[in-house]
N, C-alpha and C. Protein backbone atom coordinates (compact mmCIF):
# COMPACT_ATOMS: atom_id res chain seq x y z
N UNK A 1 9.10 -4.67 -10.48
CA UNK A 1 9.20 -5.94 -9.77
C UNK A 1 8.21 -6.93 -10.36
N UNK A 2 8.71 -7.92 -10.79
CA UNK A 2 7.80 -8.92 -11.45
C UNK A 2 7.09 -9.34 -10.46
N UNK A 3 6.06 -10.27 -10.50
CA UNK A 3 5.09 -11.24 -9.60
C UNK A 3 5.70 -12.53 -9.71
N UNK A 4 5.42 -12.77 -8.60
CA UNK A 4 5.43 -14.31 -8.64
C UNK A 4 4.73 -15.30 -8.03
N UNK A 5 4.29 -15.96 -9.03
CA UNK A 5 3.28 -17.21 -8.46
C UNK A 5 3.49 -18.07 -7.28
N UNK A 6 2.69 -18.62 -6.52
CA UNK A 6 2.89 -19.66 -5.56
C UNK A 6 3.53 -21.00 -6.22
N UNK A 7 4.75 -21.32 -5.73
CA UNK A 7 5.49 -22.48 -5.57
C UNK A 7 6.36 -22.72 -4.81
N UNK A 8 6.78 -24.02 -4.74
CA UNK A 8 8.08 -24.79 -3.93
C UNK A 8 9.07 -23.38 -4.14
N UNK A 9 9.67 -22.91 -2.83
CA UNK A 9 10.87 -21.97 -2.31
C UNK A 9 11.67 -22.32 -3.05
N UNK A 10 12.67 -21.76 -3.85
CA UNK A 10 13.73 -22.47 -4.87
C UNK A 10 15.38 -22.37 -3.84
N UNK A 11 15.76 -23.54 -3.68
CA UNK A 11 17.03 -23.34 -2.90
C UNK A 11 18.49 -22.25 -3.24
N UNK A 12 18.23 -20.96 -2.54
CA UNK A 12 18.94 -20.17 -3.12
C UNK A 12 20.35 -19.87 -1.69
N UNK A 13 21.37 -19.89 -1.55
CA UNK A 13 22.72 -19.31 -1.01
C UNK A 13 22.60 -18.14 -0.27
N UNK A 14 23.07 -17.73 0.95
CA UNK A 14 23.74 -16.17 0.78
C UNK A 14 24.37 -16.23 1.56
N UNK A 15 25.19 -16.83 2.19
CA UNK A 15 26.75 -17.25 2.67
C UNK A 15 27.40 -15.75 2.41
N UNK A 16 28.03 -15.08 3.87
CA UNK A 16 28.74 -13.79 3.46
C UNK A 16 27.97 -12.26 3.87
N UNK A 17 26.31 -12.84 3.59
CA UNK A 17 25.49 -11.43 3.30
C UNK A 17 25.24 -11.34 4.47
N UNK A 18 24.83 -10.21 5.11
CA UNK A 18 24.27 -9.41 5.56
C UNK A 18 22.48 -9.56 5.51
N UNK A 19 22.06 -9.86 5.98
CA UNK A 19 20.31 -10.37 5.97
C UNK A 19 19.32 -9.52 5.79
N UNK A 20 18.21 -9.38 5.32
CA UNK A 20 17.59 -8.10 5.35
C UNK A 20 16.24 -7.95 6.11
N UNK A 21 15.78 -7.15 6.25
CA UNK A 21 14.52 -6.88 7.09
C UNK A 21 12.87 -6.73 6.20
N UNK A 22 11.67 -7.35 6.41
CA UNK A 22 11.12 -7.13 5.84
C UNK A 22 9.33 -6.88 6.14
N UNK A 23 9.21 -5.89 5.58
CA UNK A 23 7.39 -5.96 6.02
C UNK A 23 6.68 -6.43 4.79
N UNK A 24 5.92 -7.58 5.13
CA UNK A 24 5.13 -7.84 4.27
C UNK A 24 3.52 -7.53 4.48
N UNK A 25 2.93 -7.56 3.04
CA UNK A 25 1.42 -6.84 3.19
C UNK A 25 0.61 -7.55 2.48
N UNK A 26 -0.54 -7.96 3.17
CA UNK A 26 -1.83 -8.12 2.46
C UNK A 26 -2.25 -7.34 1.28
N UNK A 27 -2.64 -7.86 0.54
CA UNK A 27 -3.25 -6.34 -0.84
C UNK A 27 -4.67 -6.40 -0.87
N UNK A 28 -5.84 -6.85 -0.94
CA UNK A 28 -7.09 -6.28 -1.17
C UNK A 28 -7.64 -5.96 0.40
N UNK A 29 -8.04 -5.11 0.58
CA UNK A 29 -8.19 -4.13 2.42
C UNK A 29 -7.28 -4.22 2.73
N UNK A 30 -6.08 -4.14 2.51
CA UNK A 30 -4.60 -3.71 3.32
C UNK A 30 -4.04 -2.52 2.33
N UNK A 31 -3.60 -2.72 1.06
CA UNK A 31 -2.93 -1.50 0.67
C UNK A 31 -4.34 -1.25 -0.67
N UNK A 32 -5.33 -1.88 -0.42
CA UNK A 32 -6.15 -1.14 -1.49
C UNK A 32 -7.80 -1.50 -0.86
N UNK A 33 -8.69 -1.07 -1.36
CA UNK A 33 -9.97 -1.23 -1.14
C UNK A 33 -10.58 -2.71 -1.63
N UNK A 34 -11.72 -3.30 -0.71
CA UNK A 34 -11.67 -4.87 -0.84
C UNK A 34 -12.83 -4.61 -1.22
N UNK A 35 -12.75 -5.41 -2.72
CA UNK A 35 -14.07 -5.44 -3.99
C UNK A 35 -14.52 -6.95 -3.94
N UNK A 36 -13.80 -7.32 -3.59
CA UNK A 36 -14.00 -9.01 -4.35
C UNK A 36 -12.86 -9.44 -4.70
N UNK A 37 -14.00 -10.08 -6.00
CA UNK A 37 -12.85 -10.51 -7.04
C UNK A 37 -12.54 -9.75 -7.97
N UNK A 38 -11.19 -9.90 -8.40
CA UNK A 38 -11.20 -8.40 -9.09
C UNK A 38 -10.87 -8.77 -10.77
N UNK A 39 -12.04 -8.68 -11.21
CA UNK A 39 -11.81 -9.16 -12.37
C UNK A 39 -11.66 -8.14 -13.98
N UNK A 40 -11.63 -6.71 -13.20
CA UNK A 40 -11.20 -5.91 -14.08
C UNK A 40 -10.27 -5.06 -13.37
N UNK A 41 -9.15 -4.62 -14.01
CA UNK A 41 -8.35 -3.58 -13.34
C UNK A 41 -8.83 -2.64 -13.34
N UNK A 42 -10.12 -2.15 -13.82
CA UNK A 42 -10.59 -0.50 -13.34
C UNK A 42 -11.21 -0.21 -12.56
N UNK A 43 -11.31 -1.84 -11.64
CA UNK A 43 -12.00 -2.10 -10.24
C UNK A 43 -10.85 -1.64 -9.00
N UNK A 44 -9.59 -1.63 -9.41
CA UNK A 44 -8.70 -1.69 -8.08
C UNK A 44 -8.08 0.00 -8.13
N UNK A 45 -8.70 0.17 -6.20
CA UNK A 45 -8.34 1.55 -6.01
C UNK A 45 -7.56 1.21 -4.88
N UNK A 46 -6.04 1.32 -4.82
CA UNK A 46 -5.39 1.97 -3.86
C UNK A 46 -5.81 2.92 -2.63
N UNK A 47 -6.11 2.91 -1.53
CA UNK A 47 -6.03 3.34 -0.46
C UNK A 47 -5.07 5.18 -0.99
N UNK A 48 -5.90 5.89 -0.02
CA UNK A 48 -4.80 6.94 -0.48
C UNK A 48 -3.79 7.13 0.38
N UNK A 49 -3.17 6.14 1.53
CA UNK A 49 -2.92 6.62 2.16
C UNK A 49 -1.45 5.68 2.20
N UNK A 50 -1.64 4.77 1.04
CA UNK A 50 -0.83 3.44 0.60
C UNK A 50 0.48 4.08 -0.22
N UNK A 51 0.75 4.92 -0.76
CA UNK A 51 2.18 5.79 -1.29
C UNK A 51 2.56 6.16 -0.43
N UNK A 52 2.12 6.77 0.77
CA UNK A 52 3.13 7.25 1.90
C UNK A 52 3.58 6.14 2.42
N UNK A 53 2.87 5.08 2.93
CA UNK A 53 3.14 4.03 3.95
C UNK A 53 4.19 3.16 2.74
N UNK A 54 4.14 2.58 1.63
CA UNK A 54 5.38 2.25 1.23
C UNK A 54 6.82 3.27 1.18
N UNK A 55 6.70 4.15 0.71
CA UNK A 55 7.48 5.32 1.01
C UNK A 55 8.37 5.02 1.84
N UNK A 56 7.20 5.02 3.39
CA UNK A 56 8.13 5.61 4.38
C UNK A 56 8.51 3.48 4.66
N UNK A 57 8.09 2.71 4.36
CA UNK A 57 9.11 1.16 4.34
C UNK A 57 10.71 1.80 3.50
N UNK A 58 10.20 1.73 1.80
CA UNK A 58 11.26 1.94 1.20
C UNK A 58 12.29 2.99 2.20
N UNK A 59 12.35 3.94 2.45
CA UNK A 59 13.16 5.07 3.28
C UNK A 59 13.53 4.21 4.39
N UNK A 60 13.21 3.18 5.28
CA UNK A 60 13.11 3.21 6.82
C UNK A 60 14.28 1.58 6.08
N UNK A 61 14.50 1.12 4.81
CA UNK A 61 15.60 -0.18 4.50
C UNK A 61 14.86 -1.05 5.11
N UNK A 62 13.59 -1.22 5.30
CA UNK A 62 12.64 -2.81 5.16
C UNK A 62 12.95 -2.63 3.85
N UNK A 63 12.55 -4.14 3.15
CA UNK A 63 12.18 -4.69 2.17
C UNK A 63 10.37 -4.76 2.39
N UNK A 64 9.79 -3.85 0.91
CA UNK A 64 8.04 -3.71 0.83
C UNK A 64 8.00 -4.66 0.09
N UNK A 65 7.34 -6.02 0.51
CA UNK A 65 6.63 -6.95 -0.13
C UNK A 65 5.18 -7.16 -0.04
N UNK A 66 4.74 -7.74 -0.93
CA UNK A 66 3.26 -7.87 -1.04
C UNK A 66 2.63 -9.94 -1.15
N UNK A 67 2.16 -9.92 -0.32
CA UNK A 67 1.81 -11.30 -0.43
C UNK A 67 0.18 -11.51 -0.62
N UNK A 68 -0.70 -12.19 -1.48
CA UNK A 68 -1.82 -11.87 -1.91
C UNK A 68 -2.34 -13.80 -2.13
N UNK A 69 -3.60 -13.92 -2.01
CA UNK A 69 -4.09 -15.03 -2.18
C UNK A 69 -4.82 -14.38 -3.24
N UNK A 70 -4.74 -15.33 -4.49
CA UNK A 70 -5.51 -14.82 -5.60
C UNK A 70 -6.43 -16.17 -6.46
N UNK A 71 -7.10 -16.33 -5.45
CA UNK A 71 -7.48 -17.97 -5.92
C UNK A 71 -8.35 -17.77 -7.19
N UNK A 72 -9.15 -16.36 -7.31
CA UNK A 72 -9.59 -16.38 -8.77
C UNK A 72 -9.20 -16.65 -9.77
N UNK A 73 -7.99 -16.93 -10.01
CA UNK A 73 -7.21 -17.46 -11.24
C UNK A 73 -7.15 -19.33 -11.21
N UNK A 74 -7.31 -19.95 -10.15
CA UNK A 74 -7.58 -21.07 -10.39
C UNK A 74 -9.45 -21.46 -10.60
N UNK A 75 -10.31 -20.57 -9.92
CA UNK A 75 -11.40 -20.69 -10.34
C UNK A 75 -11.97 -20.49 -11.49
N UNK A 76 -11.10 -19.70 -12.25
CA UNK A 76 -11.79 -19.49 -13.51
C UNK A 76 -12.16 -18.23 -13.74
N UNK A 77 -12.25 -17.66 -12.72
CA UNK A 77 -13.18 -16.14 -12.83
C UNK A 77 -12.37 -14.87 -13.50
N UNK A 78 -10.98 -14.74 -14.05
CA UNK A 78 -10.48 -13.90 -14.31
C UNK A 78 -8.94 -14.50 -14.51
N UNK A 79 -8.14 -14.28 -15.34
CA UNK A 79 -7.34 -14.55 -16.29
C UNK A 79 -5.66 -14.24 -15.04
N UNK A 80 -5.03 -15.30 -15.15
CA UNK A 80 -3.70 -14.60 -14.34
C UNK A 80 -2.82 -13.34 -15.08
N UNK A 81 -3.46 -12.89 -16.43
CA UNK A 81 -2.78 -11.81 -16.48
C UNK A 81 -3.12 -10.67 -16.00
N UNK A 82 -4.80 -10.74 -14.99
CA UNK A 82 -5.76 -9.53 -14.74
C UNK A 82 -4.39 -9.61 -13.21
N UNK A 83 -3.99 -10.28 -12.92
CA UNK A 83 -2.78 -9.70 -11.62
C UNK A 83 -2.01 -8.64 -12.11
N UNK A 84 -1.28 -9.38 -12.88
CA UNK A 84 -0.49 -8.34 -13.36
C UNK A 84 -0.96 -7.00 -13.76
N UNK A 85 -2.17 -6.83 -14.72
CA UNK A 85 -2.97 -6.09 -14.65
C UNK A 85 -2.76 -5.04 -13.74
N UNK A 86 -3.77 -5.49 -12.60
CA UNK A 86 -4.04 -4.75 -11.24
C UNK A 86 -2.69 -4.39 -10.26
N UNK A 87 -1.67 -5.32 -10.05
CA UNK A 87 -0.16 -4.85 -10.23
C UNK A 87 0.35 -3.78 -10.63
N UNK A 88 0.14 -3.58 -12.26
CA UNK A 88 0.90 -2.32 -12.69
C UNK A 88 -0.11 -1.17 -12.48
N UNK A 89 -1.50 -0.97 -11.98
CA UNK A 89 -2.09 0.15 -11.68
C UNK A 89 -1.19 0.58 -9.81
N UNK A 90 -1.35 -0.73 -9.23
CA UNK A 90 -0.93 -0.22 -7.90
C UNK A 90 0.97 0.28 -8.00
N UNK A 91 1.35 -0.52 -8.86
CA UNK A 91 3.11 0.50 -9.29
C UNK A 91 3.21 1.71 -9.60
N UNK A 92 1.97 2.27 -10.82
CA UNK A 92 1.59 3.56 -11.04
C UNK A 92 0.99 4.37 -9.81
N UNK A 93 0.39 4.03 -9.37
CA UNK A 93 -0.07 4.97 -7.46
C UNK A 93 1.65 5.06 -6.74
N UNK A 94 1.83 3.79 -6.93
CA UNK A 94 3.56 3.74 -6.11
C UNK A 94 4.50 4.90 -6.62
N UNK A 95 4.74 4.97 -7.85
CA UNK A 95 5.27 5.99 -8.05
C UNK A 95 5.04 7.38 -8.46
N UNK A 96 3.72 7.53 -8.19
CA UNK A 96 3.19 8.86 -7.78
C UNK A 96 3.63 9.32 -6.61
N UNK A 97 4.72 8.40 -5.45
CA UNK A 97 4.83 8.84 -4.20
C UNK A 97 6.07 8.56 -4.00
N UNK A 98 6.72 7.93 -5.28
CA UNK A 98 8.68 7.95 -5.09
C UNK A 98 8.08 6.55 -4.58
N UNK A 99 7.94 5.42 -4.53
CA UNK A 99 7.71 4.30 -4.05
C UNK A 99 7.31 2.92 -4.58
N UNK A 100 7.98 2.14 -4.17
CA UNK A 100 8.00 0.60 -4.81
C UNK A 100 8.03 -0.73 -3.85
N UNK A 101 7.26 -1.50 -4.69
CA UNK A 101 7.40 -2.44 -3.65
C UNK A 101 9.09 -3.30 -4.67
N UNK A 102 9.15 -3.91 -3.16
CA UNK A 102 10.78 -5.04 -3.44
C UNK A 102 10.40 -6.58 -3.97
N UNK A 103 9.04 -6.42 -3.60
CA UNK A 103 8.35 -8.11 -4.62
C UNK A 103 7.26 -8.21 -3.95
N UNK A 104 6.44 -8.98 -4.98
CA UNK A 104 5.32 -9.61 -5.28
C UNK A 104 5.18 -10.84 -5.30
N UNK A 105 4.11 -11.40 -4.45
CA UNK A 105 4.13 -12.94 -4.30
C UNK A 105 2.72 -13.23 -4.02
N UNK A 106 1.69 -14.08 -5.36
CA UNK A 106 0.65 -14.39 -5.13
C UNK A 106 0.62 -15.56 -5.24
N UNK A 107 -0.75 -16.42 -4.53
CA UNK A 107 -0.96 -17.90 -4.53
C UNK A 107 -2.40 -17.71 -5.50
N UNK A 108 -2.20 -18.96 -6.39
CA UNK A 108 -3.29 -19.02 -7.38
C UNK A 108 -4.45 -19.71 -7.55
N UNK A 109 -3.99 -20.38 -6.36
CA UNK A 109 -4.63 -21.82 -5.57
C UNK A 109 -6.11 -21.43 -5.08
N UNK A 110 -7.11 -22.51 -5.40
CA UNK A 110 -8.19 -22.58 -4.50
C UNK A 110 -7.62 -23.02 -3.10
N UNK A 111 -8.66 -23.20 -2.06
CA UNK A 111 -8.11 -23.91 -0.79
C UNK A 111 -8.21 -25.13 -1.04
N UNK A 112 -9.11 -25.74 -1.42
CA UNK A 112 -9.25 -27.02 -1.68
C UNK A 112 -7.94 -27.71 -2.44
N UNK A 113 -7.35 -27.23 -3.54
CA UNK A 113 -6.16 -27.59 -4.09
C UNK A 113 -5.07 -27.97 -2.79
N UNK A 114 -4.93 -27.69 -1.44
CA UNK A 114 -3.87 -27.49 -0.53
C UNK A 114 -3.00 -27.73 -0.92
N UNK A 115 -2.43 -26.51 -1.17
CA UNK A 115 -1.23 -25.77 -1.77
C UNK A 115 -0.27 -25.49 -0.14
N UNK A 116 0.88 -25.19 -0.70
CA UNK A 116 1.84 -24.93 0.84
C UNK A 116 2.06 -23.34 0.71
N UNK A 117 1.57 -22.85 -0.37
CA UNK A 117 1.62 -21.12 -0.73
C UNK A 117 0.07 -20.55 -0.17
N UNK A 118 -0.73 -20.77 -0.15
CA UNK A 118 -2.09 -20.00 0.24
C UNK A 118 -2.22 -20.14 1.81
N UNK A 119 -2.06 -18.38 2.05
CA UNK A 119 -2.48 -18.16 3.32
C UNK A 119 -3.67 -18.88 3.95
N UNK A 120 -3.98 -19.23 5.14
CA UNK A 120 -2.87 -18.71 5.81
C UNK A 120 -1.39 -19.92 6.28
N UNK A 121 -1.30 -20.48 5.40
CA UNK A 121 -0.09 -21.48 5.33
C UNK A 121 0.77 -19.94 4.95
N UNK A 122 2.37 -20.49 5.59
CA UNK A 122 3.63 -19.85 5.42
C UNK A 122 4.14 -19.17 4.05
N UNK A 123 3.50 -20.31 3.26
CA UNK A 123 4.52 -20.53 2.05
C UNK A 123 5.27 -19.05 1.40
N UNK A 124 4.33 -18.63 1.26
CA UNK A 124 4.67 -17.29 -0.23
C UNK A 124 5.78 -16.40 1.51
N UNK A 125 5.14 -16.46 2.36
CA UNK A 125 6.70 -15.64 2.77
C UNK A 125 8.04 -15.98 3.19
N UNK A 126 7.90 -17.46 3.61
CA UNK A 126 8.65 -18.22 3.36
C UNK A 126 9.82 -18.25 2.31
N UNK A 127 9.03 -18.20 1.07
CA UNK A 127 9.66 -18.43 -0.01
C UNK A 127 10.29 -16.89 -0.45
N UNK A 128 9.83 -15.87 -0.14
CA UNK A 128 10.07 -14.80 -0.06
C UNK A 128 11.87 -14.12 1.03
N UNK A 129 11.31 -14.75 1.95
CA UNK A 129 12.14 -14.93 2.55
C UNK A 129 13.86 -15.35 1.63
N UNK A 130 13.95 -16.27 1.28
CA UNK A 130 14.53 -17.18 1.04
C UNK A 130 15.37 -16.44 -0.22
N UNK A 131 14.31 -16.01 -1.12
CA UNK A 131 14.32 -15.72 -2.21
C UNK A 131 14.91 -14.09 -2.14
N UNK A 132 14.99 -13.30 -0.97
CA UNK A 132 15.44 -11.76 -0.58
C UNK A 132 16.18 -12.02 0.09
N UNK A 133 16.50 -13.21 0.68
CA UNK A 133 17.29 -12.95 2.05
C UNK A 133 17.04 -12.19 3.29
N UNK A 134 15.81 -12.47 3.58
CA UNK A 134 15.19 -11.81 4.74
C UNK A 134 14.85 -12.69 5.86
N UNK A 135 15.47 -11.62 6.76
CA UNK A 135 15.33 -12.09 8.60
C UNK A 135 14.30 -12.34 9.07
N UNK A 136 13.68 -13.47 8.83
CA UNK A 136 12.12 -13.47 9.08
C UNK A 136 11.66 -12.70 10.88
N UNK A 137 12.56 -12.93 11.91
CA UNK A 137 12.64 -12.87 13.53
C UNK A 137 12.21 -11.30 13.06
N UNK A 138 13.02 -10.71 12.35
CA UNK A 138 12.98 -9.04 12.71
C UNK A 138 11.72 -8.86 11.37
N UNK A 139 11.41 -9.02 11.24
CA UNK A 139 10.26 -9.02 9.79
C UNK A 139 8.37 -8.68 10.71
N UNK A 140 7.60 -8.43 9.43
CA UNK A 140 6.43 -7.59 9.90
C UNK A 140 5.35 -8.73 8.61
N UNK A 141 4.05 -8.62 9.42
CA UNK A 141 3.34 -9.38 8.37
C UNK A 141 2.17 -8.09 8.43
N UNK A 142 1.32 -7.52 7.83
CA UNK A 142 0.23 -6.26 8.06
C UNK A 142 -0.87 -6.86 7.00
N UNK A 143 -1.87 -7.32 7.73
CA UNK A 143 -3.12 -7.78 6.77
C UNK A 143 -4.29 -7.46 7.59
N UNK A 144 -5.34 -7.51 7.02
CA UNK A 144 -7.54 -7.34 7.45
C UNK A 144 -7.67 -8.78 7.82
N UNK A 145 -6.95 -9.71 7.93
CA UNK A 145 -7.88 -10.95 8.19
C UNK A 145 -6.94 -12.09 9.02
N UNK A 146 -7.52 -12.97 9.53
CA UNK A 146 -6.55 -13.55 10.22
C UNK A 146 -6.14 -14.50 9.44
N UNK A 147 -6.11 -14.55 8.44
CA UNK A 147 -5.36 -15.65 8.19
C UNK A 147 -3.52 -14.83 7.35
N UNK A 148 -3.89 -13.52 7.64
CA UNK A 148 -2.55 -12.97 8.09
C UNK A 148 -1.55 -13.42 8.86
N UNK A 149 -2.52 -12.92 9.98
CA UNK A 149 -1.82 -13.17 11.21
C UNK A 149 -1.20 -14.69 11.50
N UNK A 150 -2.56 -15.60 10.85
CA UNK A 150 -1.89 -17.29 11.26
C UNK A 150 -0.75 -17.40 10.43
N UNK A 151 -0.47 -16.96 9.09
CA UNK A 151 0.70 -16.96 7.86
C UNK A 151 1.91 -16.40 9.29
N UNK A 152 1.86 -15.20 9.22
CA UNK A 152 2.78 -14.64 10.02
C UNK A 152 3.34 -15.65 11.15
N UNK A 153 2.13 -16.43 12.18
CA UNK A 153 3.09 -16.63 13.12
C UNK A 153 3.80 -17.83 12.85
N UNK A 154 3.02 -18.62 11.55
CA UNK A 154 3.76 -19.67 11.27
C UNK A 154 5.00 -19.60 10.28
N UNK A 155 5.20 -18.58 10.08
CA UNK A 155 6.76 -17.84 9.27
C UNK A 155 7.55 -17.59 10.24
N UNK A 156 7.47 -17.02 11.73
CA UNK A 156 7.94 -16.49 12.33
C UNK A 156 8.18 -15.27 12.82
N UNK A 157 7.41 -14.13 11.94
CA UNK A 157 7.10 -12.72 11.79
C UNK A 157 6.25 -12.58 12.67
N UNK A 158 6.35 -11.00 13.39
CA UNK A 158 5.28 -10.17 13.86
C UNK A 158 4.41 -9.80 12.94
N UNK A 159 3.18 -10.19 13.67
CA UNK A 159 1.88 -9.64 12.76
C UNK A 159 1.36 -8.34 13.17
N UNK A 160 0.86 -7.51 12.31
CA UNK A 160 -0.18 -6.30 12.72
C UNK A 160 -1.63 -6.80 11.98
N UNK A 161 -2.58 -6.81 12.45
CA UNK A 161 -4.12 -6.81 12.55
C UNK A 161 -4.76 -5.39 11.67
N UNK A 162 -5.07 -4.89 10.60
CA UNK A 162 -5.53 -3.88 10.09
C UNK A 162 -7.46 -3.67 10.81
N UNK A 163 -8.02 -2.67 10.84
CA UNK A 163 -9.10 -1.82 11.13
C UNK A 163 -9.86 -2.15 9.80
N UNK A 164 -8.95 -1.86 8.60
CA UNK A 164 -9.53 -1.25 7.36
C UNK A 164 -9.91 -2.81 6.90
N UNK A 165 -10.56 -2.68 5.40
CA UNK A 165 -11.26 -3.84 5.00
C UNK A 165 -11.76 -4.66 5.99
N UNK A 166 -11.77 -5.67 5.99
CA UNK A 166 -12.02 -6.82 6.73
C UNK A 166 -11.79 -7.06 7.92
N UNK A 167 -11.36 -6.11 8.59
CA UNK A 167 -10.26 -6.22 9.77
C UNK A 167 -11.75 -5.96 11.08
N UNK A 168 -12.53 -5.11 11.17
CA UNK A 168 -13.09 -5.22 11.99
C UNK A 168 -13.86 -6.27 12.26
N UNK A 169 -14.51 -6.64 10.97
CA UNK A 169 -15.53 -8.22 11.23
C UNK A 169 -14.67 -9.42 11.48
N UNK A 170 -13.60 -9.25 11.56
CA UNK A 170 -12.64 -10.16 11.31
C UNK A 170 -12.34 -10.33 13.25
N UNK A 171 -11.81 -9.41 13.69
CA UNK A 171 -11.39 -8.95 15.00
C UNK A 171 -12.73 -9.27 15.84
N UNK A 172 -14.17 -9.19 15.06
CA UNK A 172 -14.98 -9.57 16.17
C UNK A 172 -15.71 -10.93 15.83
N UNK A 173 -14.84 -11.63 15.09
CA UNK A 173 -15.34 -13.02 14.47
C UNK A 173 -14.21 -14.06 15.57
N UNK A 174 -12.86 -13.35 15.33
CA UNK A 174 -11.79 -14.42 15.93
C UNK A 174 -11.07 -13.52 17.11
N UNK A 175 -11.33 -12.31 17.13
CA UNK A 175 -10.76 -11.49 18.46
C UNK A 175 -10.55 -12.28 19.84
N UNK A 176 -11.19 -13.14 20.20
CA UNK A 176 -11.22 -13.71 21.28
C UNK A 176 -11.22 -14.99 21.04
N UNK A 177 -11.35 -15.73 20.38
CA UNK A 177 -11.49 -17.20 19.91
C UNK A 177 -10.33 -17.81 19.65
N UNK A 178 -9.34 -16.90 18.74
CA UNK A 178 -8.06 -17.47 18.23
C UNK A 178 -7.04 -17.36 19.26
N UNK A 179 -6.22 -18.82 18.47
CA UNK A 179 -5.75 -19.04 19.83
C UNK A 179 -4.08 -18.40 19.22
N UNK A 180 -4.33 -18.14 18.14
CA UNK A 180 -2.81 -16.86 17.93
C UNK A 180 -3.70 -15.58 17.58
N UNK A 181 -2.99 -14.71 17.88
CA UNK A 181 -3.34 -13.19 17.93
C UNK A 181 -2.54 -12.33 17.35
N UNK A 182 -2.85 -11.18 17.04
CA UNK A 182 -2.19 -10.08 16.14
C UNK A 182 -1.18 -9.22 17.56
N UNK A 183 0.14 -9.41 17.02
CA UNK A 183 1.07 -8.40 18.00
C UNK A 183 0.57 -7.17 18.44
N UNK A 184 -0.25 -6.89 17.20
CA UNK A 184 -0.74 -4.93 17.25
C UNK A 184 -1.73 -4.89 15.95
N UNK A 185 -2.55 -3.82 16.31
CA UNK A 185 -4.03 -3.82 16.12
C UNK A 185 -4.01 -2.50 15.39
N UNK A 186 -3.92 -1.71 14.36
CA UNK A 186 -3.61 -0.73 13.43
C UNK A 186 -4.84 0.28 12.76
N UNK A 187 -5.05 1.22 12.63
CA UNK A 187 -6.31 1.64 11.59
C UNK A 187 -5.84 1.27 10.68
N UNK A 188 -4.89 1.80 10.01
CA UNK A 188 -5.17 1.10 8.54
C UNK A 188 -3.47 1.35 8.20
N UNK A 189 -2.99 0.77 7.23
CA UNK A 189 -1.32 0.56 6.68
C UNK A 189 -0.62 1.89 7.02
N UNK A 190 -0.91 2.49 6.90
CA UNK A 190 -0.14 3.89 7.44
C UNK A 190 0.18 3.74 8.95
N UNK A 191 -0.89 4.07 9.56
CA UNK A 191 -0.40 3.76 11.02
C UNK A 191 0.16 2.45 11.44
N UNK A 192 -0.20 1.36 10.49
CA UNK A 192 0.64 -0.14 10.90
C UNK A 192 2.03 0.23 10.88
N UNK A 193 2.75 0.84 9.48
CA UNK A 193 3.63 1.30 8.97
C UNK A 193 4.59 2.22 10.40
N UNK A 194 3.90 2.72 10.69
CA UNK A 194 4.45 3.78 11.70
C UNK A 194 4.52 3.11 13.22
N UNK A 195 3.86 2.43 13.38
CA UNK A 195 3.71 1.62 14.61
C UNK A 195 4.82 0.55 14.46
N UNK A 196 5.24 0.24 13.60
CA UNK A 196 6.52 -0.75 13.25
C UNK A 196 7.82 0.09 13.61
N UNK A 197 7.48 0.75 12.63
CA UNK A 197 9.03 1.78 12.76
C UNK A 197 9.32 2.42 14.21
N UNK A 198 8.37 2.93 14.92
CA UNK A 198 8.38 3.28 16.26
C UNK A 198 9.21 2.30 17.53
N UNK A 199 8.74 1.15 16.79
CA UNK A 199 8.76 0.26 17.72
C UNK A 199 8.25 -0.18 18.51
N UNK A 200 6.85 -0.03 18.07
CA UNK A 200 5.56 -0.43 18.74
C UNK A 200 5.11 -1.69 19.01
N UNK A 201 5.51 -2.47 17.89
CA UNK A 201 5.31 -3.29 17.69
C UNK A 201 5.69 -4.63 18.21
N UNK A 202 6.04 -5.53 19.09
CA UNK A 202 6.80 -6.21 19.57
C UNK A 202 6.29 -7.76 19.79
């Protein structure tokens, strides 16, 4: 699955189809360990617990997408091919477990640039959306930080709140303050994963 950069949603058809379902995911403290900036790929470790939890998406007919703010590439600090990079290490973990994601969608943007792709603006799932043909109403957003959750509710998706990375300082920074909230509150992508499928989630 190629990557794709933050831009304008490209006006695409699907007249006829059948719509699809989709969980989308945070990537640094959601499906991997949160370093920073990641300016070498022999910095990014997958979660071990991140091949099952796509797995069991791929098996369960969500669509596994990945949505990522990667503003280091407009700062300067590391090259937009170190994505891709760090990309094909987390494809290699993926298919150590029969598992793939269905797309990739990063924003390259500082905040300051205000871009309509950098969380927690809509854009990248939006455009994702659009671009898969996915039911945003029945769809899942799973990230450590709230500006997950704000992406999510302004897409229209249920959000899950992660434990892991960022998620606890995060939960006791805006836990009570924000005035949107996470549907459901997760240890970490596995159990988000399972708490979806259950139907926990609502």
């Amino acid at each position: 699955m190629n990557d794709k950069s933050g831009s304008p949603p490209s006006s695409i058809q699907f007249s006829g189809r059948n719509r699809e379902k989709g969980i989308f995911m945070d990537r640094d403290g959601t499906v991997s360990e949160e370093v920073g900036y990641m300016y070498h790929a022999g910095l990014y470790k997958p979660f071990p617990w991140t091949g099952e939890a796509v797995r069991r998406i791929n098996q369960s007919g969500y669509k596994a997408i990945l949505i990522t703010n990667q503003a280091g590439i407009e700062r300067g600090y590391f090259p937009e091919s170190m994505v891709h990079e760090v990309h094909n290490v987390l494809g290699a973990e993926l298919d150590r477990w029969s598992a793939h994601l269905d797309g990739i969608y990063y924003c390259p943007h500082r905040p300051e640039t205000q871009c309509d792709c950098r969380k927690p603006k809509p854009g990248m799932i939006l455009r994702a959306s659009e671009e898969m043909n996915i039911e945003l109403s029945e769809s899942y957003m799973i990230g450590d930080r709230f500006v997950d959750v704000l992406a999510a509710h302004g897409a229209g998706v249920k959000s899950v709140l992660l434990r892991s990375g960022d998620g606890m300082i995060e939960l006791e920074k805006h836990g009570k303050t924000s005035a949107l909230q996470p549907h459901f509150v997760a240890d970490n992508l596995l159990h988000a994963v399972e708490a979806i499928l259950n139907g926990q989630v609502r």
